[in-house]
N, C-alpha and C. Protein backbone atom coordinates (compact mmCIF):
# COMPACT_ATOMS: atom_id res chain seq x y z
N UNK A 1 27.54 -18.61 2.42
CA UNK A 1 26.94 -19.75 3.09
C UNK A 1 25.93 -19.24 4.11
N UNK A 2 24.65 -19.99 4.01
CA UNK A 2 23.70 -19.04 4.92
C UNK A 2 23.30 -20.16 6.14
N UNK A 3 23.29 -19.27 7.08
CA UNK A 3 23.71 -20.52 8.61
C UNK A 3 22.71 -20.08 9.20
N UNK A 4 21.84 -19.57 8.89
CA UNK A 4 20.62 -19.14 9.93
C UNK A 4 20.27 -19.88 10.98
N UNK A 5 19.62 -20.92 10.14
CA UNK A 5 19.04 -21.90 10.84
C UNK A 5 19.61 -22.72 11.78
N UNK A 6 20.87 -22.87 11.82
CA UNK A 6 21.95 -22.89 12.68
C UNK A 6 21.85 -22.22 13.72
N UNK A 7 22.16 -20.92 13.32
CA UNK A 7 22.16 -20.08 14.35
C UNK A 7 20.82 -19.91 14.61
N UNK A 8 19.67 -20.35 14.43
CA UNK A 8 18.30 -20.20 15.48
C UNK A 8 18.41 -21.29 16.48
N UNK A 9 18.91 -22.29 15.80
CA UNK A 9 18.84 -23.45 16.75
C UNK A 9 19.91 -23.40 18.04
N UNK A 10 21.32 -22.86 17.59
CA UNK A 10 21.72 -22.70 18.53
C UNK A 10 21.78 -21.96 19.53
N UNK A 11 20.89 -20.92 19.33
CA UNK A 11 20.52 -19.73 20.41
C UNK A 11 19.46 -20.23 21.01
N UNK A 12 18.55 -21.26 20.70
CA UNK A 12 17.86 -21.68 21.29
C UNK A 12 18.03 -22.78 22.33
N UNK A 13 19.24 -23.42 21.81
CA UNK A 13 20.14 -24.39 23.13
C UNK A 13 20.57 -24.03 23.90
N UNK A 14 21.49 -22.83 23.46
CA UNK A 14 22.21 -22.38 24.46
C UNK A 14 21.57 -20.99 25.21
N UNK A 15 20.16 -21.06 25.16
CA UNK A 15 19.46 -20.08 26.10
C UNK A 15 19.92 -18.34 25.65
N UNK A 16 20.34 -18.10 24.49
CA UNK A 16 20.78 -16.56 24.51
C UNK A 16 20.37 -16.35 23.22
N UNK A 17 20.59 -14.93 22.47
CA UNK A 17 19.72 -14.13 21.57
C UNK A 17 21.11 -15.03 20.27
N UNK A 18 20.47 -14.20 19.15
CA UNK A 18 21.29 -14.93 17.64
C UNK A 18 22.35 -14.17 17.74
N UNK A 19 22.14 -13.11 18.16
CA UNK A 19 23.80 -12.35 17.72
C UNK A 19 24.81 -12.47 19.06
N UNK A 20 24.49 -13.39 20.29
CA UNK A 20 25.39 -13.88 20.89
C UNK A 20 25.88 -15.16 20.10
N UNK A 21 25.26 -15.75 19.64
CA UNK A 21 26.03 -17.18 18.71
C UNK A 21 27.45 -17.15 17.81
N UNK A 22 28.41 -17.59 18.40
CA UNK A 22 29.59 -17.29 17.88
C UNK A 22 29.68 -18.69 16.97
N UNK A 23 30.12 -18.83 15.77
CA UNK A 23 30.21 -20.18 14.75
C UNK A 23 31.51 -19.66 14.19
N UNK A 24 32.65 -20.67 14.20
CA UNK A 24 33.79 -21.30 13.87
C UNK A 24 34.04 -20.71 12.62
N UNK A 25 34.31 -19.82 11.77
CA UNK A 25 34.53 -19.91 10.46
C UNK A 25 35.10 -20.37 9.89
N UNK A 26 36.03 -21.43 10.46
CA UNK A 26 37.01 -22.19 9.65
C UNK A 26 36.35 -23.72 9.30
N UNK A 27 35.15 -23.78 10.08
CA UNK A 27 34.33 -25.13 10.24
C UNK A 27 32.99 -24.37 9.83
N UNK A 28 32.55 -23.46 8.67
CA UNK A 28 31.22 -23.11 8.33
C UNK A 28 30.93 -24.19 7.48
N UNK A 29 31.67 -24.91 6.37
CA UNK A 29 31.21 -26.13 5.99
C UNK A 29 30.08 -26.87 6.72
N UNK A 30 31.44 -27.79 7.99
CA UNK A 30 30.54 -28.85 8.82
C UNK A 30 29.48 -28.15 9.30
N UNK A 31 28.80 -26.84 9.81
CA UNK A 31 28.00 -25.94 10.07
C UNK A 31 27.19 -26.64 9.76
N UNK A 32 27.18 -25.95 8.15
CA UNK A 32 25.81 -25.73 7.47
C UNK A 32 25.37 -27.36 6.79
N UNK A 33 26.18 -28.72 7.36
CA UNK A 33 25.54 -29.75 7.36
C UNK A 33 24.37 -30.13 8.70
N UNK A 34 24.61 -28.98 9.19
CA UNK A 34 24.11 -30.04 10.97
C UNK A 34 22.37 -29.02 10.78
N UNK A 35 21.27 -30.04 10.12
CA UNK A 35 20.59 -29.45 10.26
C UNK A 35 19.19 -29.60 11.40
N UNK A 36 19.81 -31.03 12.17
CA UNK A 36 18.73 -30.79 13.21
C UNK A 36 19.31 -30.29 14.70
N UNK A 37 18.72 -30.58 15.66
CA UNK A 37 19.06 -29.91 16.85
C UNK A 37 20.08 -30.64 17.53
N UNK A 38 20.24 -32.02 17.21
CA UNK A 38 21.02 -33.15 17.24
C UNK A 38 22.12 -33.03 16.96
N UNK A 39 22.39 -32.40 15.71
CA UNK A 39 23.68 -32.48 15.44
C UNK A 39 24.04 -31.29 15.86
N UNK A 40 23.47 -29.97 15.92
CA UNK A 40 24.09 -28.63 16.28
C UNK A 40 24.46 -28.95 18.38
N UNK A 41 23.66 -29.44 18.70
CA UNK A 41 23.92 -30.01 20.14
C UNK A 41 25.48 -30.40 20.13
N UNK A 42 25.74 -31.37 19.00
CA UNK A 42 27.19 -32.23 18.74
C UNK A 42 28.13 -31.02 18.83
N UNK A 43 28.05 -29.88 17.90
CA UNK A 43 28.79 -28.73 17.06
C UNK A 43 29.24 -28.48 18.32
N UNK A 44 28.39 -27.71 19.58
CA UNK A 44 28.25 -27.03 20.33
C UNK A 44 29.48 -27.75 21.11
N UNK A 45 29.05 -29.12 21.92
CA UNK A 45 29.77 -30.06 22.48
C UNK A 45 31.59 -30.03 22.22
N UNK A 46 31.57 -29.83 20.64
CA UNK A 46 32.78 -29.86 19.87
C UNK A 46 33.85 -28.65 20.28
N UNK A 47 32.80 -27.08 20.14
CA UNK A 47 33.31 -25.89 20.57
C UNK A 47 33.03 -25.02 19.16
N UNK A 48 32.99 -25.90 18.58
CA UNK A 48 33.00 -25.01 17.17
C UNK A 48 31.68 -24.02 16.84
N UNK A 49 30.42 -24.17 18.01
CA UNK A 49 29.51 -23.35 18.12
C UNK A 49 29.76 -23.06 19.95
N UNK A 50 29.99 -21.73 19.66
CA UNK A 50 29.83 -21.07 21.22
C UNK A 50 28.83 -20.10 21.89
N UNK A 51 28.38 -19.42 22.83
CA UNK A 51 27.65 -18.42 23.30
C UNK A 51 29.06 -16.98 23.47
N UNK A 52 28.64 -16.53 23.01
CA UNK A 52 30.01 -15.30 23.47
C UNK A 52 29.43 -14.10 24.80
N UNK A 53 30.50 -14.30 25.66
CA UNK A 53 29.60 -13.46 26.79
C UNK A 53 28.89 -12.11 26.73
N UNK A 54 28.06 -11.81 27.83
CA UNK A 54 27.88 -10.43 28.05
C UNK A 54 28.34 -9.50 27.94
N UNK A 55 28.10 -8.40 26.99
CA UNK A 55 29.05 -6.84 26.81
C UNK A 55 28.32 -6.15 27.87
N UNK A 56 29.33 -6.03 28.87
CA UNK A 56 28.61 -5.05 30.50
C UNK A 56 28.88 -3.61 30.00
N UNK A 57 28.41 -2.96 30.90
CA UNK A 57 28.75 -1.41 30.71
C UNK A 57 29.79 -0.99 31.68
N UNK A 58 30.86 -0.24 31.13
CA UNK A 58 31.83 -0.24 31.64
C UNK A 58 31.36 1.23 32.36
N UNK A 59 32.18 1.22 33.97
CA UNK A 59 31.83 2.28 34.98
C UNK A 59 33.04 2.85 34.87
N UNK A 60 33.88 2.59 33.67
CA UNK A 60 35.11 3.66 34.11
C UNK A 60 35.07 5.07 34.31
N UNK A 61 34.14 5.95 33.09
CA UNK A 61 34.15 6.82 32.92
C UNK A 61 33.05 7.31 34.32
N UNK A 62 32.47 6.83 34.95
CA UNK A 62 31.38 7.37 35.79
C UNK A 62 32.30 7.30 36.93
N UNK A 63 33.25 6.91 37.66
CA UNK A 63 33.89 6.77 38.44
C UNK A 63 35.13 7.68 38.28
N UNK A 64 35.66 7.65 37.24
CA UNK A 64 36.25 8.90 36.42
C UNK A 64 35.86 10.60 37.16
N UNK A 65 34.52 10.39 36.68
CA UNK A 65 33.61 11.99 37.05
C UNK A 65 33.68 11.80 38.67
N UNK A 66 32.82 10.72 39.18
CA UNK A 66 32.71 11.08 40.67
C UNK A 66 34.28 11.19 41.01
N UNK A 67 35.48 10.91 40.77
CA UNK A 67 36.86 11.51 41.70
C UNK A 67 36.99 12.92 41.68
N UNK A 68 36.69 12.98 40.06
CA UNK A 68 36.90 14.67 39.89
C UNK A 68 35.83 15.55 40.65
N UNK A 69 34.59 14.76 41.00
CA UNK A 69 33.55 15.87 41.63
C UNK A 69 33.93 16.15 42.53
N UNK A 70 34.59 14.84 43.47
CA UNK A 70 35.10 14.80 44.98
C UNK A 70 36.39 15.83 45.21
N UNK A 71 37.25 16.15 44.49
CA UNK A 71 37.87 17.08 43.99
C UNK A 71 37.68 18.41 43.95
N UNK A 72 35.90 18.96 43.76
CA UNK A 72 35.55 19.99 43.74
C UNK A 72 35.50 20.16 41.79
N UNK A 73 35.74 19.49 41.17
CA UNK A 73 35.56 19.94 40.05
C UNK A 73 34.04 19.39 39.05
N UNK A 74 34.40 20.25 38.06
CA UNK A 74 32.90 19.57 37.51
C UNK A 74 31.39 20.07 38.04
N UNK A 75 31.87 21.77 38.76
CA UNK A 75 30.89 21.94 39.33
C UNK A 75 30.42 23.18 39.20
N UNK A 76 30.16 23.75 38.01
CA UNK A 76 30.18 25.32 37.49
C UNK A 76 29.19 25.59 37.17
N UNK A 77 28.80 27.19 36.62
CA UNK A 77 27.48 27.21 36.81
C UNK A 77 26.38 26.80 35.71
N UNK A 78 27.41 25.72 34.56
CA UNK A 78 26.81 24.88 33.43
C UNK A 78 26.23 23.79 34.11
N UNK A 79 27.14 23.08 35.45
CA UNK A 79 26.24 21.87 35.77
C UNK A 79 25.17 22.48 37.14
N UNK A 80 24.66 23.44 37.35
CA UNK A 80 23.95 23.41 38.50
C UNK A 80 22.61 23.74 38.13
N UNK A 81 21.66 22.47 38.37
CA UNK A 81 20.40 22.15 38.53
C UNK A 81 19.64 22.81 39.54
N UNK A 82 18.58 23.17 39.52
CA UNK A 82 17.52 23.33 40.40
C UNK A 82 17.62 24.65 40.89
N UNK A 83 16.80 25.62 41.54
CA UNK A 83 17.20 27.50 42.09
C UNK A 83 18.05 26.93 43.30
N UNK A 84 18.42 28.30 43.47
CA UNK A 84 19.45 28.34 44.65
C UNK A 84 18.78 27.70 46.30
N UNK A 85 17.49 28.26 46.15
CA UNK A 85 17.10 27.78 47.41
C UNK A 85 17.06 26.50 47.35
N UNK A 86 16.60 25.73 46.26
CA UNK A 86 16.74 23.89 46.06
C UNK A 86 17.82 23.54 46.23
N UNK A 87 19.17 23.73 46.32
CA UNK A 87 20.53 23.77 46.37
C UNK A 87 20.60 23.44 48.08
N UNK A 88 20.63 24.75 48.22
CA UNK A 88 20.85 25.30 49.92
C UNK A 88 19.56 25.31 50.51
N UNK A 89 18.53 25.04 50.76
CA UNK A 89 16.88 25.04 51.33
C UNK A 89 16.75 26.36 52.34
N UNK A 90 16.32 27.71 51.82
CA UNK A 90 16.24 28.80 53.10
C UNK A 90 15.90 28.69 54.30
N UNK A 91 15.67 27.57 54.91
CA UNK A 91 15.88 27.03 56.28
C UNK A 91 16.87 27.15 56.85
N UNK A 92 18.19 25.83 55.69
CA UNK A 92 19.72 25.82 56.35
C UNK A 92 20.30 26.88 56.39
N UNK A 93 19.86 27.90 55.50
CA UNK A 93 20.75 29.35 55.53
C UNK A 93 20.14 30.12 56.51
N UNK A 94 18.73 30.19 57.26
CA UNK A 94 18.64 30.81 58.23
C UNK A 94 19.57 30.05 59.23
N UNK A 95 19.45 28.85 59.60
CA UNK A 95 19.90 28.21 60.55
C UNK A 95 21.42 28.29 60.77
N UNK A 96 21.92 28.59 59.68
CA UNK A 96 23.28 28.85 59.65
C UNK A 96 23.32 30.11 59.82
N UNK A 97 22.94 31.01 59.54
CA UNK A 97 22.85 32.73 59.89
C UNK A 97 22.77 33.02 61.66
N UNK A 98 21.32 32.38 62.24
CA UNK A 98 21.31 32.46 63.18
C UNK A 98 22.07 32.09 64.05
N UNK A 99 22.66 30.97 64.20
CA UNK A 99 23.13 30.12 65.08
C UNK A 99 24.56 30.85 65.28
N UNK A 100 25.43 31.76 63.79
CA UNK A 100 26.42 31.86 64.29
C UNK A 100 26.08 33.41 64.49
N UNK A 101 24.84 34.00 64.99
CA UNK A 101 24.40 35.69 65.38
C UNK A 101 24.59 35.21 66.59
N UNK A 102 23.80 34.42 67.30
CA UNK A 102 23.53 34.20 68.68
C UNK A 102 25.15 33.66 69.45
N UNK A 103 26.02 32.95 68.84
CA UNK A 103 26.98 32.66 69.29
C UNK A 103 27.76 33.92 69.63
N UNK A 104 27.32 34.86 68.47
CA UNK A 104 28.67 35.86 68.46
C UNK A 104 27.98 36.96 69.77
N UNK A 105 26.72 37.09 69.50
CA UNK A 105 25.83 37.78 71.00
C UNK A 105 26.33 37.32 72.33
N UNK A 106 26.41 35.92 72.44
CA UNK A 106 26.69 35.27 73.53
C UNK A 106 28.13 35.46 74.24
N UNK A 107 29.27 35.41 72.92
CA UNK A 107 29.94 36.00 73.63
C UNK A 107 30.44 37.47 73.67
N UNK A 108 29.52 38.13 72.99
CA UNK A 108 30.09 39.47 73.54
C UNK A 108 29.35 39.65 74.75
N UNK A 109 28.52 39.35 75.21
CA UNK A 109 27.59 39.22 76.61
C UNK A 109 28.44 38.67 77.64
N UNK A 110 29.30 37.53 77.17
CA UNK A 110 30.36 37.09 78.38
C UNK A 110 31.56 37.72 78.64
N UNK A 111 31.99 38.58 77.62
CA UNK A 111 33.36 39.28 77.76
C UNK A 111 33.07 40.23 77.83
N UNK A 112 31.69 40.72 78.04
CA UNK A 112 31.39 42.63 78.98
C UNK A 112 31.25 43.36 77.85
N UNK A 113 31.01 42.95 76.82
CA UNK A 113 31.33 44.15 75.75
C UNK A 113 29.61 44.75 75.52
N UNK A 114 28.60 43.96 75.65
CA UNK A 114 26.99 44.34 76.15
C UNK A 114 26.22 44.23 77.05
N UNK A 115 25.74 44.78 77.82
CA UNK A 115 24.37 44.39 78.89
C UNK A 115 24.25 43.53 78.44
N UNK A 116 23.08 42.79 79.58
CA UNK A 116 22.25 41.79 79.31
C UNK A 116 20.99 42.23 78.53
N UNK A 117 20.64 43.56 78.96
CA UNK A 117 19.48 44.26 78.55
C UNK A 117 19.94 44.24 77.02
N UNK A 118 21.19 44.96 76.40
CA UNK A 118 21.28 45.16 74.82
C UNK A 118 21.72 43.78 74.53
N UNK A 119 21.85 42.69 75.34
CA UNK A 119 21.99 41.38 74.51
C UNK A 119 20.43 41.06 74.01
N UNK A 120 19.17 41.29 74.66
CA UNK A 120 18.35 40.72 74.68
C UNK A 120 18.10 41.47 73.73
N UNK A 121 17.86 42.59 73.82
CA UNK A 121 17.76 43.41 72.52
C UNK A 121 17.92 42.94 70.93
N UNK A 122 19.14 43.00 71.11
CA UNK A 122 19.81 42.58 70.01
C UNK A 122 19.54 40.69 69.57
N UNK A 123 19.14 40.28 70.40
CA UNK A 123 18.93 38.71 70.18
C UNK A 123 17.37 38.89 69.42
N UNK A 124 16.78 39.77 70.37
CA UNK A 124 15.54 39.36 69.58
C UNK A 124 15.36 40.22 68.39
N UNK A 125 16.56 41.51 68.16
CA UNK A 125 16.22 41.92 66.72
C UNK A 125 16.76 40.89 65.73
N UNK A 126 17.78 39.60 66.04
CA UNK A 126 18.04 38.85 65.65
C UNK A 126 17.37 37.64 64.83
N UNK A 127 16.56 37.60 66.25
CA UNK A 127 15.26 36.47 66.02
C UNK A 127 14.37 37.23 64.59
N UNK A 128 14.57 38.21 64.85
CA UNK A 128 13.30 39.35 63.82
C UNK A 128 13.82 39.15 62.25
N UNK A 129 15.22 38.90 62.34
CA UNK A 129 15.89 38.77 60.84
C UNK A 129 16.45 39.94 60.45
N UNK A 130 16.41 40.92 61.76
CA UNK A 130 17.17 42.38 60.96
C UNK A 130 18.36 42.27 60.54
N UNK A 131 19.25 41.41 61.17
CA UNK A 131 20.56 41.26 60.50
C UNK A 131 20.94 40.04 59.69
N UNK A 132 22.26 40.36 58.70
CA UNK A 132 22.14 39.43 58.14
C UNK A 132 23.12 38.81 57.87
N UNK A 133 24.24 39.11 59.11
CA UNK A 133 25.55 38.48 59.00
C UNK A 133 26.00 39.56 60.62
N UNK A 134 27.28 38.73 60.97
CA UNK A 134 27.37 38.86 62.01
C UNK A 134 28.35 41.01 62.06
N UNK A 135 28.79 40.91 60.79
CA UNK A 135 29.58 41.96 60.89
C UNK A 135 28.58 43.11 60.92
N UNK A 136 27.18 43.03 60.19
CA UNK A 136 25.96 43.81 59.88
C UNK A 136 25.31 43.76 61.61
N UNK A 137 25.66 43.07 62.42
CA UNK A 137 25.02 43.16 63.67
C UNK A 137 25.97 43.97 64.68
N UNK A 138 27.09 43.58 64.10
CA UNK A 138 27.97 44.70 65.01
C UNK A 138 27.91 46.01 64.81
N UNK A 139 27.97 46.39 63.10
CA UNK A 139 28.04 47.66 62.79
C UNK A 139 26.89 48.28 63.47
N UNK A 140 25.55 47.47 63.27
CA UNK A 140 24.67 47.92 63.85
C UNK A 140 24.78 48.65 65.71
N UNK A 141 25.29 47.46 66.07
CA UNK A 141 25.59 48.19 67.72
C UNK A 141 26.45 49.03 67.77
N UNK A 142 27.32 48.98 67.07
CA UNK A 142 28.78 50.43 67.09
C UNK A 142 27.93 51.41 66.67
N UNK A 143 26.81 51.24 65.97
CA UNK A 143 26.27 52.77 65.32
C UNK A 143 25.38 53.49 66.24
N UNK A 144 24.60 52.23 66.79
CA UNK A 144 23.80 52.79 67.81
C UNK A 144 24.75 52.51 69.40
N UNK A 145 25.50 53.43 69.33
CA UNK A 145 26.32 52.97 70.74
C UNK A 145 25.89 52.05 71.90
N UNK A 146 25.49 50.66 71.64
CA UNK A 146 24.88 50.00 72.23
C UNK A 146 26.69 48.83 73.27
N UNK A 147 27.76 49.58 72.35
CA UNK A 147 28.87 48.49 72.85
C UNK A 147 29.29 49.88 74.14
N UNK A 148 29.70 48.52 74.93
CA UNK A 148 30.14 48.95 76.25
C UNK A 148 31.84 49.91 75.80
């Protein structure tokens, strides 16, 4: 039984595409009598022609991933995009380098363990980038007997 025309008309009533048009199959008979807009209006009214809702996209699985990311997982070196410096920006890693050189200067300067003279020293070979972690700044002063 071919209901096309049916189903153009009723996608056109009920404001949605043809393959949302749901039709009764137990009532395709009375259907395929209703051939103006009049009577498919009636069908509709009846129930025996419906709109069937929206198929949404389900967020399970994306919500799924973000727990596990939050987790720490899902994060290896198959999914990592962009170079390392795009990652970490060589700014934040100076800024993070420095900040904890000068802290560790500062307090060996307060607990006597350097002059002020080899703090300054050492701050501004700091500033210079000679070191590059705080244990590489010590070794450095233990080598050059710069510790009190």
């Amino acid at each position: 039984m071919n209901l096309t025309t049916q189903r153009r008309l009723a996608a056109s009533i009920l404001k949605v595409g043809e393959n949302r048009v749901w039709i009764d199959p137990n009532e395709a008979e009375e259907v395929s009598r209703a051939i103006t807009r009049e009577s498919v209006k009636q069908l509709i009214d009846q129930g025996i022609i419906k709109a069937r809702p929206k198929t949404g996209i389900s967020s399970y699985r994306s919500k799924k991933i973000k727990a596990q990311k939050a987790k720490g997982r899902r994060k290896g070196r198959g999914s990592i995009k962009g170079a390392k410096k795009a990652r970490t920006p060589k700014k934040q890693v100076w800024m993070k380098t420095i900040r904890a050189l000068r802290t560790d200067l500062r307090e060996m300067r307060d607990a006597g363990e350097i002059d002020p003279t080899t703090y300054r020293k050492l701050y501004k070979m700091a500033k210079g980038g000679a070191f590059r972690s705080k244990s590489y700044m010590k070794n450095y002063a233990r080598d050059h007997e710069l510790l009190k």
